[in-house]
C-alpha atoms as a PDB file:
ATOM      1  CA  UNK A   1     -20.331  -7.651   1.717  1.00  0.00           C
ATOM      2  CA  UNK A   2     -19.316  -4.470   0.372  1.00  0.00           C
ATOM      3  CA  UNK A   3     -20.359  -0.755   0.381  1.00  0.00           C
ATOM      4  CA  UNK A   4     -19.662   1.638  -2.623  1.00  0.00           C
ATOM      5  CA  UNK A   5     -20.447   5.349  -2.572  1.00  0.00           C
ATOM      6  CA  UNK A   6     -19.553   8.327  -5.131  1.00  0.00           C
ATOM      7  CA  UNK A   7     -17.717  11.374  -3.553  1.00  0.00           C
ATOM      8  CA  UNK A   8     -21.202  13.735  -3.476  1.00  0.00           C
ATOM      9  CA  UNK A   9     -22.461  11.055  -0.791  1.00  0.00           C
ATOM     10  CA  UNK A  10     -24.689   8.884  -3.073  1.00  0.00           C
ATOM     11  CA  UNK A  11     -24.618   5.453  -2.194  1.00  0.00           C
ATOM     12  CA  UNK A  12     -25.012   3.020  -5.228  1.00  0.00           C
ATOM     13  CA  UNK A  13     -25.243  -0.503  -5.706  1.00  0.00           C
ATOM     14  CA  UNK A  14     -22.178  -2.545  -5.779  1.00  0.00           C
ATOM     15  CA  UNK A  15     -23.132  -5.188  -8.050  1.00  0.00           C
ATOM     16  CA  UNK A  16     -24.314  -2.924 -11.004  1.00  0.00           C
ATOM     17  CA  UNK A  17     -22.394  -1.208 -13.864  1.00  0.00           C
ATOM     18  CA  UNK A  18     -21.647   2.237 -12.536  1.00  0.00           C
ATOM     19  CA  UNK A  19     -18.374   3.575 -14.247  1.00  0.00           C
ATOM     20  CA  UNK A  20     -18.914   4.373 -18.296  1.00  0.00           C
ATOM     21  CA  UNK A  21     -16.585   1.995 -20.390  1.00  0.00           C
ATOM     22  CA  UNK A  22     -14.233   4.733 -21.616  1.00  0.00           C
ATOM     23  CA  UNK A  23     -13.255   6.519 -18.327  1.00  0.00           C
ATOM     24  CA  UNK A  24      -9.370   6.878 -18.543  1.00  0.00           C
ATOM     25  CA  UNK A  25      -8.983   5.080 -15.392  1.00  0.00           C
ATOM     26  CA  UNK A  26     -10.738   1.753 -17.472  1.00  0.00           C
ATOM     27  CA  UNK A  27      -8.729   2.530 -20.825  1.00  0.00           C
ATOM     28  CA  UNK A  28      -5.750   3.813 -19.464  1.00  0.00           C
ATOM     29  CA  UNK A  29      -5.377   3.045 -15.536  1.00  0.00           C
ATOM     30  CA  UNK A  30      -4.895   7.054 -15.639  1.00  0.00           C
ATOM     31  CA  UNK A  31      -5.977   7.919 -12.076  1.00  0.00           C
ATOM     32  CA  UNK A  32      -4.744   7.493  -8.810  1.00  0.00           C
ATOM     33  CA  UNK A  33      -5.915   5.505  -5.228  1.00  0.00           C
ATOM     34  CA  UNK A  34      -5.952   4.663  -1.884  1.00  0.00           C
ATOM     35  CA  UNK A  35      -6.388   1.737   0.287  1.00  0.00           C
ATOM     36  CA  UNK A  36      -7.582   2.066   3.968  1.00  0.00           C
ATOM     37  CA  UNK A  37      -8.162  -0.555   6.896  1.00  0.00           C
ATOM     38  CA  UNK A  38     -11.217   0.225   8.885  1.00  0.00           C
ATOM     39  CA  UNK A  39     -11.070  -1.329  12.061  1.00  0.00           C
ATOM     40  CA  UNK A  40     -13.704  -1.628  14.380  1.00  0.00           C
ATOM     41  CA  UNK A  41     -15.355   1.444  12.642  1.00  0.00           C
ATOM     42  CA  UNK A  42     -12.302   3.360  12.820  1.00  0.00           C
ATOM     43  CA  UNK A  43      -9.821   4.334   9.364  1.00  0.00           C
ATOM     44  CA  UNK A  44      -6.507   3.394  10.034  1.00  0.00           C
ATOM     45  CA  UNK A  45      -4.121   6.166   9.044  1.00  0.00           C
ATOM     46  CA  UNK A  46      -6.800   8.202   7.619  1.00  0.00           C
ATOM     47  CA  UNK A  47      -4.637  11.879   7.659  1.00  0.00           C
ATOM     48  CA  UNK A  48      -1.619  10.108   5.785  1.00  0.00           C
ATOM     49  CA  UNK A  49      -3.170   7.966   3.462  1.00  0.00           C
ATOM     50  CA  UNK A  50      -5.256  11.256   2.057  1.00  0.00           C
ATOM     51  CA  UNK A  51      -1.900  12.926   2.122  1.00  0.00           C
ATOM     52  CA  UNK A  52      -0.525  10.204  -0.727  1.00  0.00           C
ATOM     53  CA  UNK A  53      -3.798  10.785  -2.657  1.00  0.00           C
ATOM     54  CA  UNK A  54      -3.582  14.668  -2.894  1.00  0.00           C
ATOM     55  CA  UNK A  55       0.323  13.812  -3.225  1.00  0.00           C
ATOM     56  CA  UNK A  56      -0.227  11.329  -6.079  1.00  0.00           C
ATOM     57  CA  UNK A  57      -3.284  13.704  -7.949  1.00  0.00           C
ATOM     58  CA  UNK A  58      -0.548  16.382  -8.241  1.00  0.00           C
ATOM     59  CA  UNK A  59       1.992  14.219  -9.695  1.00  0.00           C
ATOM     60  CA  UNK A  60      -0.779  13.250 -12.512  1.00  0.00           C
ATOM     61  CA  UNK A  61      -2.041  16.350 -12.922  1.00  0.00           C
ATOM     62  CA  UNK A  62      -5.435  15.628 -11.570  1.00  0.00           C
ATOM     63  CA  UNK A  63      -7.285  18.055  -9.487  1.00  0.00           C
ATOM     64  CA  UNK A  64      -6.300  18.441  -6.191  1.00  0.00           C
ATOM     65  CA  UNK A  65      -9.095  16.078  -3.767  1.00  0.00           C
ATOM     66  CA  UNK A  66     -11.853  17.454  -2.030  1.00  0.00           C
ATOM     67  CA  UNK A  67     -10.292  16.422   1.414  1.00  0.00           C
ATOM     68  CA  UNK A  68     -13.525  17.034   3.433  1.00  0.00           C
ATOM     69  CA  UNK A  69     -15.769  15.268   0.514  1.00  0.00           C
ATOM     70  CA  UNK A  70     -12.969  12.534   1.105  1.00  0.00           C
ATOM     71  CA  UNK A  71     -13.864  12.378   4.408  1.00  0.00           C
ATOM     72  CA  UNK A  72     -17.358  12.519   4.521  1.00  0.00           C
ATOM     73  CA  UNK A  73     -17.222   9.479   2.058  1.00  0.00           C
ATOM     74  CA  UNK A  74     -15.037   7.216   4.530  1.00  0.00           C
ATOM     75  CA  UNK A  75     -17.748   8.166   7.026  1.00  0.00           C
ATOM     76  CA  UNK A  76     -20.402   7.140   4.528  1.00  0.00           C
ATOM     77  CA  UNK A  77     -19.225   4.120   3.878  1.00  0.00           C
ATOM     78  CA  UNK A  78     -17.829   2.773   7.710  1.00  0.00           C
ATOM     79  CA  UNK A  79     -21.768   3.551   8.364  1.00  0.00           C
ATOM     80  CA  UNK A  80     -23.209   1.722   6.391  1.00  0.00           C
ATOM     81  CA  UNK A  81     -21.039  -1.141   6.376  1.00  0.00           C
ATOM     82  CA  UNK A  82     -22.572  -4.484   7.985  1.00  0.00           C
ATOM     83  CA  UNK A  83     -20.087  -6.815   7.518  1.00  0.00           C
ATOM     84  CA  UNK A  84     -17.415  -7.990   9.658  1.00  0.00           C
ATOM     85  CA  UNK A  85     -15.304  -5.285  12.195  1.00  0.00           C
ATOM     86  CA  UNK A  86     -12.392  -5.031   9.478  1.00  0.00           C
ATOM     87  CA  UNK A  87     -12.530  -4.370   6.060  1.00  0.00           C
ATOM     88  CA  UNK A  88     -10.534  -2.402   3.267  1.00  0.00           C
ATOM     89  CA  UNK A  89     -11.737   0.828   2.181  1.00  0.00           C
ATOM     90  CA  UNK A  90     -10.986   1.667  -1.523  1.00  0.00           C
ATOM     91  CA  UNK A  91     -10.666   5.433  -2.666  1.00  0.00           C
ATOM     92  CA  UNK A  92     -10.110   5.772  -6.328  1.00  0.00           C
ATOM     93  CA  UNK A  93      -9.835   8.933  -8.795  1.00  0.00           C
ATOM     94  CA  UNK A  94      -9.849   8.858 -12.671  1.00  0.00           C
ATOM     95  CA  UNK A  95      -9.441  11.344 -15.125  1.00  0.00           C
ATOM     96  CA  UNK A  96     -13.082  10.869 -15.882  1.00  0.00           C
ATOM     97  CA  UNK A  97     -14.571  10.763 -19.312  1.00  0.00           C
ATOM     98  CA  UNK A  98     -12.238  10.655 -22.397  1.00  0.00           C
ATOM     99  CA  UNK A  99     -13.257  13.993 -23.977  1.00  0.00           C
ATOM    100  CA  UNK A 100     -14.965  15.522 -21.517  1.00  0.00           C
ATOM    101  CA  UNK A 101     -14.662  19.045 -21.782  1.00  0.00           C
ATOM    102  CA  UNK A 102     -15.439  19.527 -18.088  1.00  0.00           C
ATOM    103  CA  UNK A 103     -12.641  17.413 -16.981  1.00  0.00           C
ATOM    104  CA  UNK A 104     -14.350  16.016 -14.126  1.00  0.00           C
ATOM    105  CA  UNK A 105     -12.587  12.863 -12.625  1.00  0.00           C
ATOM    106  CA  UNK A 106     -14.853   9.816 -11.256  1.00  0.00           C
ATOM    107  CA  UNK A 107     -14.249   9.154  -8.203  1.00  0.00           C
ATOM    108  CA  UNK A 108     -15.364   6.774  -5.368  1.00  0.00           C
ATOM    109  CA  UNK A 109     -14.990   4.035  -2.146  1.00  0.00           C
ATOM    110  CA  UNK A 110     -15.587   1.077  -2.117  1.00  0.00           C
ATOM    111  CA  UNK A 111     -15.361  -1.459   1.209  1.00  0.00           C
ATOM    112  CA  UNK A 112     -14.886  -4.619   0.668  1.00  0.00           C
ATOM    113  CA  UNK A 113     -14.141  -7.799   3.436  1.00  0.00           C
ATOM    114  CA  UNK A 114     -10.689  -8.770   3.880  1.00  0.00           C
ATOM    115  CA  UNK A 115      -9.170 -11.837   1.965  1.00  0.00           C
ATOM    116  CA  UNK A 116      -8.849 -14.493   4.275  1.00  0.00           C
ATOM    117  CA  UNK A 117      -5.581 -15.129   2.505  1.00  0.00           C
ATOM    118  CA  UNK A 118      -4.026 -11.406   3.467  1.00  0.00           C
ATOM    119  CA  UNK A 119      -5.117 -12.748   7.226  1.00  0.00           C
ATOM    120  CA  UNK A 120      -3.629 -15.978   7.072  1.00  0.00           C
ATOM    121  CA  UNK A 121      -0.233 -14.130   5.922  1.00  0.00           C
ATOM    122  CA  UNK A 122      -0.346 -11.603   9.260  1.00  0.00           C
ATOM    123  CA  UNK A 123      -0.293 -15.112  10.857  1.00  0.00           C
ATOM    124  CA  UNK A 124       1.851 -17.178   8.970  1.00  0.00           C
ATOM    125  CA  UNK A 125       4.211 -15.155   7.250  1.00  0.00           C
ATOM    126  CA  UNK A 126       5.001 -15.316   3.816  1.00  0.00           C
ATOM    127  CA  UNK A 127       7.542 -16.552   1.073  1.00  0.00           C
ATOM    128  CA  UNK A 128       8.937 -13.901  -1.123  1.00  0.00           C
ATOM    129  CA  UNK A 129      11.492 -13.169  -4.198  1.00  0.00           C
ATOM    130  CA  UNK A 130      13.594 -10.323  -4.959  1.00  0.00           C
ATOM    131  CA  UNK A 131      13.048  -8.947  -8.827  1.00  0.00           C
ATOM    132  CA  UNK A 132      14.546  -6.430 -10.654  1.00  0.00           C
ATOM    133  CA  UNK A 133      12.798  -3.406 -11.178  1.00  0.00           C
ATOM    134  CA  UNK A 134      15.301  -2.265 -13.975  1.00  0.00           C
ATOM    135  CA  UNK A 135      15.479   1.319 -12.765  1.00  0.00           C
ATOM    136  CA  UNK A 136      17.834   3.165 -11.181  1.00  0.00           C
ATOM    137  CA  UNK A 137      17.432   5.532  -7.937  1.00  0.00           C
ATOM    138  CA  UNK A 138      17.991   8.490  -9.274  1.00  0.00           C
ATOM    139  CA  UNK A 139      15.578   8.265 -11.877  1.00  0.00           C
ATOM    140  CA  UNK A 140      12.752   9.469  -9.715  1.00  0.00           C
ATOM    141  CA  UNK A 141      14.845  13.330 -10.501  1.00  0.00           C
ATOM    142  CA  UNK A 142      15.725  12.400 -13.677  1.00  0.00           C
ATOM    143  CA  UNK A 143      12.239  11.296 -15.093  1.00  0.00           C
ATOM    144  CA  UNK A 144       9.640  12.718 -13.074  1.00  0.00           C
ATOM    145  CA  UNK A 145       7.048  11.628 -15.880  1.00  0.00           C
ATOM    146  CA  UNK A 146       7.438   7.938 -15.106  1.00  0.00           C
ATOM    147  CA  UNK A 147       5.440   8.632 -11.951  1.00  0.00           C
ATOM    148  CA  UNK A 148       7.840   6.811  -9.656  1.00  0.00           C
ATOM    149  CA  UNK A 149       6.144   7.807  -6.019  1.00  0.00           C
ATOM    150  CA  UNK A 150       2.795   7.943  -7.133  1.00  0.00           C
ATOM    151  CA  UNK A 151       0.118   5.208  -6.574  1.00  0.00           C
ATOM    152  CA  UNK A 152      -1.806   4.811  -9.681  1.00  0.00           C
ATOM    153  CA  UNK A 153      -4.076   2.630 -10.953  1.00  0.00           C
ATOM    154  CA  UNK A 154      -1.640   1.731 -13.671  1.00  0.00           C
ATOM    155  CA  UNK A 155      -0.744  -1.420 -11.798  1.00  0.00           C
ATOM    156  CA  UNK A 156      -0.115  -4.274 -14.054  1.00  0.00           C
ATOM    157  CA  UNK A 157       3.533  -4.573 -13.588  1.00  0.00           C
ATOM    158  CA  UNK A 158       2.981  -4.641 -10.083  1.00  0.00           C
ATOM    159  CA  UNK A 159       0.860  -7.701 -10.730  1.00  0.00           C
ATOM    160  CA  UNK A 160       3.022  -9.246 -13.271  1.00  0.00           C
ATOM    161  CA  UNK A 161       5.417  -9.288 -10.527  1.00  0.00           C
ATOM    162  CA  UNK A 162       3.109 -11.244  -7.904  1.00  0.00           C
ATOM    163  CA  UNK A 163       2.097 -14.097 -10.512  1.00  0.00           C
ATOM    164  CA  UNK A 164       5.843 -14.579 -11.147  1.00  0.00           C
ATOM    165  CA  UNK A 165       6.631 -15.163  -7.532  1.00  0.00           C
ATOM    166  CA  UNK A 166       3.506 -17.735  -7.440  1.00  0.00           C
ATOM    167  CA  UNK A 167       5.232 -19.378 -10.181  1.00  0.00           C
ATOM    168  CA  UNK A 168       8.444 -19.712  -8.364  1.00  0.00           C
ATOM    169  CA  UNK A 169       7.013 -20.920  -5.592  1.00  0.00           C
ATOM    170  CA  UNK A 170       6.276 -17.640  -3.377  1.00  0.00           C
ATOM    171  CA  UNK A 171       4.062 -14.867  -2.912  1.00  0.00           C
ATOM    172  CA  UNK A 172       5.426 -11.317  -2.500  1.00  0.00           C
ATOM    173  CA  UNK A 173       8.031  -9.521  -4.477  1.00  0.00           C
ATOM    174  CA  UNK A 174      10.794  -7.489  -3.365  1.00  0.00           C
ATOM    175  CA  UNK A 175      11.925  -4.906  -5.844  1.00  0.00           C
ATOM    176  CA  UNK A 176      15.256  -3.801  -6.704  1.00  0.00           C
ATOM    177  CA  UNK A 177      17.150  -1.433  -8.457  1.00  0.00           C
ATOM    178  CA  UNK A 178      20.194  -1.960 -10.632  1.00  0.00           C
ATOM    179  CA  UNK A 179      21.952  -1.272  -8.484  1.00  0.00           C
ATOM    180  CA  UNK A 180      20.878  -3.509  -5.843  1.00  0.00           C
ATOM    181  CA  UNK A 181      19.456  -1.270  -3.885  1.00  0.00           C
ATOM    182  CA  UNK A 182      15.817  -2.168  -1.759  1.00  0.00           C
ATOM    183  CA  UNK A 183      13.062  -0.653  -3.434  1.00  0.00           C
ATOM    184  CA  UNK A 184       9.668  -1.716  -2.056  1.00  0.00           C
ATOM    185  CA  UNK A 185       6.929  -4.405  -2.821  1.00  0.00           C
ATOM    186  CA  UNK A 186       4.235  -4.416  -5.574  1.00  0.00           C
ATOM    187  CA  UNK A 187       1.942  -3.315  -2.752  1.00  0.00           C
ATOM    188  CA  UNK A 188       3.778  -2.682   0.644  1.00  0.00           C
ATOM    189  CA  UNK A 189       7.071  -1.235   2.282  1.00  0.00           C
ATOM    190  CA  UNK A 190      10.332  -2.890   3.105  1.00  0.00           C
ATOM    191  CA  UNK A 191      11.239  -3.046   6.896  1.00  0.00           C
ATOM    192  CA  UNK A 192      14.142  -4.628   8.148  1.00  0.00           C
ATOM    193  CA  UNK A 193      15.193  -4.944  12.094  1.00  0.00           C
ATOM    194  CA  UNK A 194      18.758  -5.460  13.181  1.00  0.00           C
ATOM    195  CA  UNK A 195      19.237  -5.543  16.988  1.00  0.00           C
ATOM    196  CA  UNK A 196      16.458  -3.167  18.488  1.00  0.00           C
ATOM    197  CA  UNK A 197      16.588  -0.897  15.352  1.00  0.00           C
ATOM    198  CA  UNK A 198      13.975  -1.090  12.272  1.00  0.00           C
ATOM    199  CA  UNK A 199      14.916   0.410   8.509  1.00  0.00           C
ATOM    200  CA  UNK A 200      13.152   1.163   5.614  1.00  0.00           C
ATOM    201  CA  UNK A 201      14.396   2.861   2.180  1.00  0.00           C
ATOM    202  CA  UNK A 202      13.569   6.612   1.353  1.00  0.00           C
ATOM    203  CA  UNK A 203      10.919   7.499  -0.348  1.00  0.00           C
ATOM    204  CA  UNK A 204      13.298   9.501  -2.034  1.00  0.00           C
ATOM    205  CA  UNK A 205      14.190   6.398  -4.647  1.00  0.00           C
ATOM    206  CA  UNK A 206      10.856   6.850  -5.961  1.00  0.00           C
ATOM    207  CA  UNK A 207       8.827   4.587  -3.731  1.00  0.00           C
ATOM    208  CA  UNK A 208       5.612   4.727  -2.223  1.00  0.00           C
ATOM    209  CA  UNK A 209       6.011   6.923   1.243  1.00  0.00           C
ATOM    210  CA  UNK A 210       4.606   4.233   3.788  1.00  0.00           C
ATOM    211  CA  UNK A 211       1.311   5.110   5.859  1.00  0.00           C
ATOM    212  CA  UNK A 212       1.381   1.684   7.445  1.00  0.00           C
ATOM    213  CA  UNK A 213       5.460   1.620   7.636  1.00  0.00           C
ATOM    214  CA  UNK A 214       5.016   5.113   8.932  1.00  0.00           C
ATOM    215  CA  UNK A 215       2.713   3.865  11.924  1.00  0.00           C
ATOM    216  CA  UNK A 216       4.609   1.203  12.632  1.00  0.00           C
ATOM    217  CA  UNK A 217       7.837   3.493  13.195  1.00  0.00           C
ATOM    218  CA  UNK A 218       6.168   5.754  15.287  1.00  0.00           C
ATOM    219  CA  UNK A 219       4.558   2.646  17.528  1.00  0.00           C
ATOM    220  CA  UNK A 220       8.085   1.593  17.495  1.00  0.00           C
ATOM    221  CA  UNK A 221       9.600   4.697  18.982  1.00  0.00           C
ATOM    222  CA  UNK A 222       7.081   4.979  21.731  1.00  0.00           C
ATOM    223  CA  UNK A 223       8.380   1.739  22.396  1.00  0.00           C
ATOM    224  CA  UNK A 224      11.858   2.289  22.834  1.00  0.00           C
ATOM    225  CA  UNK A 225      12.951   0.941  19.048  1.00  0.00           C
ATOM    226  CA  UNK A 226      15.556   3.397  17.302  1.00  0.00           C
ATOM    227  CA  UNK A 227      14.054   3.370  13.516  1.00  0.00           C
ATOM    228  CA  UNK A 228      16.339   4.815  10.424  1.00  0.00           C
ATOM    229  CA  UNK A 229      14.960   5.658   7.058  1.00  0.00           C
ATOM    230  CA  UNK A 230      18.117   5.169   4.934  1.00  0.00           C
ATOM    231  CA  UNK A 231      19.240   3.207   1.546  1.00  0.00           C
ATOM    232  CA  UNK A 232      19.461  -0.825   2.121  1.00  0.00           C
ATOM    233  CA  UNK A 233      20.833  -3.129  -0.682  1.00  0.00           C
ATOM    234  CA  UNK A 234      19.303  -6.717  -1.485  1.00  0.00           C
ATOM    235  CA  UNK A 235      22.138  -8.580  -0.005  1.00  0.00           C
ATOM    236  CA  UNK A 236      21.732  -7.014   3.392  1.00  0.00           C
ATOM    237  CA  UNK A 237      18.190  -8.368   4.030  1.00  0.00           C
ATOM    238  CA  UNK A 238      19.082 -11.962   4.555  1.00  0.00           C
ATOM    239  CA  UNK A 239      21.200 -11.183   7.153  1.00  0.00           C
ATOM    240  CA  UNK A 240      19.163  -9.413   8.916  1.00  0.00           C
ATOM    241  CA  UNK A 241      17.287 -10.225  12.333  1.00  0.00           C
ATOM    242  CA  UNK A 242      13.661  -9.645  10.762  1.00  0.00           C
ATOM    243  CA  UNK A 243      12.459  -9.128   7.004  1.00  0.00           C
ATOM    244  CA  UNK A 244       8.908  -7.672   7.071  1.00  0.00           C
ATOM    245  CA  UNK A 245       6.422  -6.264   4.101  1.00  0.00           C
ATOM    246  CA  UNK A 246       4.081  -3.362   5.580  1.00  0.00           C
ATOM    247  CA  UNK A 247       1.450  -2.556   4.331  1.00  0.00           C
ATOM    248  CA  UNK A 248      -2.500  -1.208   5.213  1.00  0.00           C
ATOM    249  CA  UNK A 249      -4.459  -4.385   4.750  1.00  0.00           C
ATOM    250  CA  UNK A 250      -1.948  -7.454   5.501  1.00  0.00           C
ATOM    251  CA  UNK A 251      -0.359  -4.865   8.485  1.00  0.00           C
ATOM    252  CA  UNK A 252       3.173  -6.173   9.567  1.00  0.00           C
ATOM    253  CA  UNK A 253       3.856  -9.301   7.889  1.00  0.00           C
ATOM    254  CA  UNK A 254       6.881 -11.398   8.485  1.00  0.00           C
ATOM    255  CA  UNK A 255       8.799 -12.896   5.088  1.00  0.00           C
ATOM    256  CA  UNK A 256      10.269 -16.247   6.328  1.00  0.00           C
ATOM    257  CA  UNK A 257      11.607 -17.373   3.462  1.00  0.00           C
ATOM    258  CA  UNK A 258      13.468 -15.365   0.871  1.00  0.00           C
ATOM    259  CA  UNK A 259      14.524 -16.579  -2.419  1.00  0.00           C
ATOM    260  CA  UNK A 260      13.678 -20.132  -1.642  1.00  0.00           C
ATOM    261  CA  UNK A 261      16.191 -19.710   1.218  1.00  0.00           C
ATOM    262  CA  UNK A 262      14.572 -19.974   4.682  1.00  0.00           C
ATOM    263  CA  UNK A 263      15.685 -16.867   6.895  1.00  0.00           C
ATOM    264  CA  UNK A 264      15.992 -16.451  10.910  1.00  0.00           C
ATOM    265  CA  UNK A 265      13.344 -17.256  12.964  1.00  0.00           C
ATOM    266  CA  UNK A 266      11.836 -13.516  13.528  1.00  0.00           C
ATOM    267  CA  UNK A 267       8.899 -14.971  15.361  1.00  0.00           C
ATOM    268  CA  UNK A 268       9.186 -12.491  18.299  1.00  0.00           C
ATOM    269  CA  UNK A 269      10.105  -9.598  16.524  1.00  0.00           C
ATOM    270  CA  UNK A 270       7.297  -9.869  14.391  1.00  0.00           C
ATOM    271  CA  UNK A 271       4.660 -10.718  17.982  1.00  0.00           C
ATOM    272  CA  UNK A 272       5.951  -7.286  19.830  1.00  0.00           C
ATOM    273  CA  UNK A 273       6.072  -5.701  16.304  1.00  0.00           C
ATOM    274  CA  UNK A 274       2.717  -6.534  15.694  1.00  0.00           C
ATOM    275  CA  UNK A 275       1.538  -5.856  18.772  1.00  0.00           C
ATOM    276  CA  UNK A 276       2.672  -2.301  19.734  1.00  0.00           C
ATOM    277  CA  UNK A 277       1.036  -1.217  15.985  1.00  0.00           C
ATOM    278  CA  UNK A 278      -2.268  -2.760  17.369  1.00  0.00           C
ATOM    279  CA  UNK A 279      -1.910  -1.028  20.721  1.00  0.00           C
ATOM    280  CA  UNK A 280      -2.180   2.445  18.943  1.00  0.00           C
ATOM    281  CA  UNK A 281      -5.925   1.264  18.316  1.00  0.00           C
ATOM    282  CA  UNK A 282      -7.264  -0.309  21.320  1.00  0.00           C
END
């Protein structure tokens, strides 16, 4: 099952040829998106997540979104979706056309199901690696034209870095910087807990600003957690009390095993973890 609609409203059919073959964000993977879990017909962390998009069309020099067209399409497609009561909601915007004098960008959303695979990891957990991003955080000041913050559709290192933890055996990535310092996965946000206290790097280092680590905080808080967003370095998140990727479409997801070494049992952080995000949606 999936839905795909153009930002004016028109809905079009999924399974036909709809983008031409040189739009930058084909050619180049110039353009930026958005991922969103709909939930019983309802877009989890709707206001933030359009927040990164307007954040990460500035930072490419795209046009700054039509936020009500955004969310008229979201609408569009939760309405006409007739699958199951969760899917992922895809926003994208290219550059458009290489050429075009207009400089219109393409843009669209897309629902698709959930992989049963990102379900089975809310579940089960997952293995992951840490890998070397070969920057350093300050670079995000230094080089503002590498993009560092922005989520692009330029994501083939992010990939890269997934197939090389299947090959060793896991399947998430942890990045760090040279100096050792957290950075964030190839699609989600670190989160640490140490007694009843949760942690996540700044965004600040030139990662991703979390919409799902963001909810979870807040959930947290309401809860009676104390949360800190501060710096954390590889060799603290062994020894922590619970390792956990967040991110929109897997949600809170606990890593139990950590470069091939098998961490604390964080089975009940992760339960009331995962539970007081889900009670900001019942």
């Amino acid at each position: 099952m999936r839905v795909l609609a153009f930002l004016d409203g028109t809905l079009a059919d999924p399974d036909k040829a709809h983008i031409r073959i040189d739009d930058l964000g084909i050619v180049r993977g110039d353009g930026v998106f958005e991922t969103i879990l709909i939930s019983n017909g309802r877009p989890r962390e709707l206001g933030p997540h359009l927040d990164r998009l307007a954040r990460s069309a500035r930072l490419l020099d795209l046009p700054e979104p039509d936020r009500p067209a955004w969310e008229r399409v979201v609408r569009t497609v939760i309405d006409n979706w007739q699958g199951s009561d969760e899917f992922a909601l895809k926003l994208v915007m290219t550059r458009g056309i290489e050429g075009d004098p207009e400089g219109k960008p393409t843009t669209f959303a897309v629902g698709m199901e959930v992989d049963e695979k990102a379900k089975r990891a809310r579940v089960e957990g997952i293995a992951a690696i840490t890998l070397d991003r070969g920057i350093d955080c300050d670079l995000v000041d230094r080089a503002p034209w590498l993009l560092l913050g922005a989520k692009t559709l330029s994501y083939a290192l992010n990939m890269a870095a997934v197939r090389e933890a299947a090959r060793r055996g896991a399947s998430d990535v942890i990045f760090t910087a040279n100096d050792g310092s957290v950075l964030e996965g190839p699609t989600s946000n670190v989160i640490i807990a140490r007694g009843r206290t949760l942690y996540t790097p700044p965004p600040t280092i030139g990662i991703l600003k979390g919409t799902t680590q963001g909810d979870v905080f807040r959930a947290a808080e309401r809860a009676g957690w104390t949360t800190k967003v501060e710096p954390l370095r590889a060799d603290e998140l062994a020894s922590a009390d619970g390792l956990f990727l967040a991110s929109s479409v897997r949600k809170v997801t606990r890593v139990h095993t950590l470069d091939g070494i098998v961490l604390p049992d964080a089975t009940e952080i992760h339960t009331e973890l995962a539970r007081i995000y889900e009670s900001q949606y019942e």
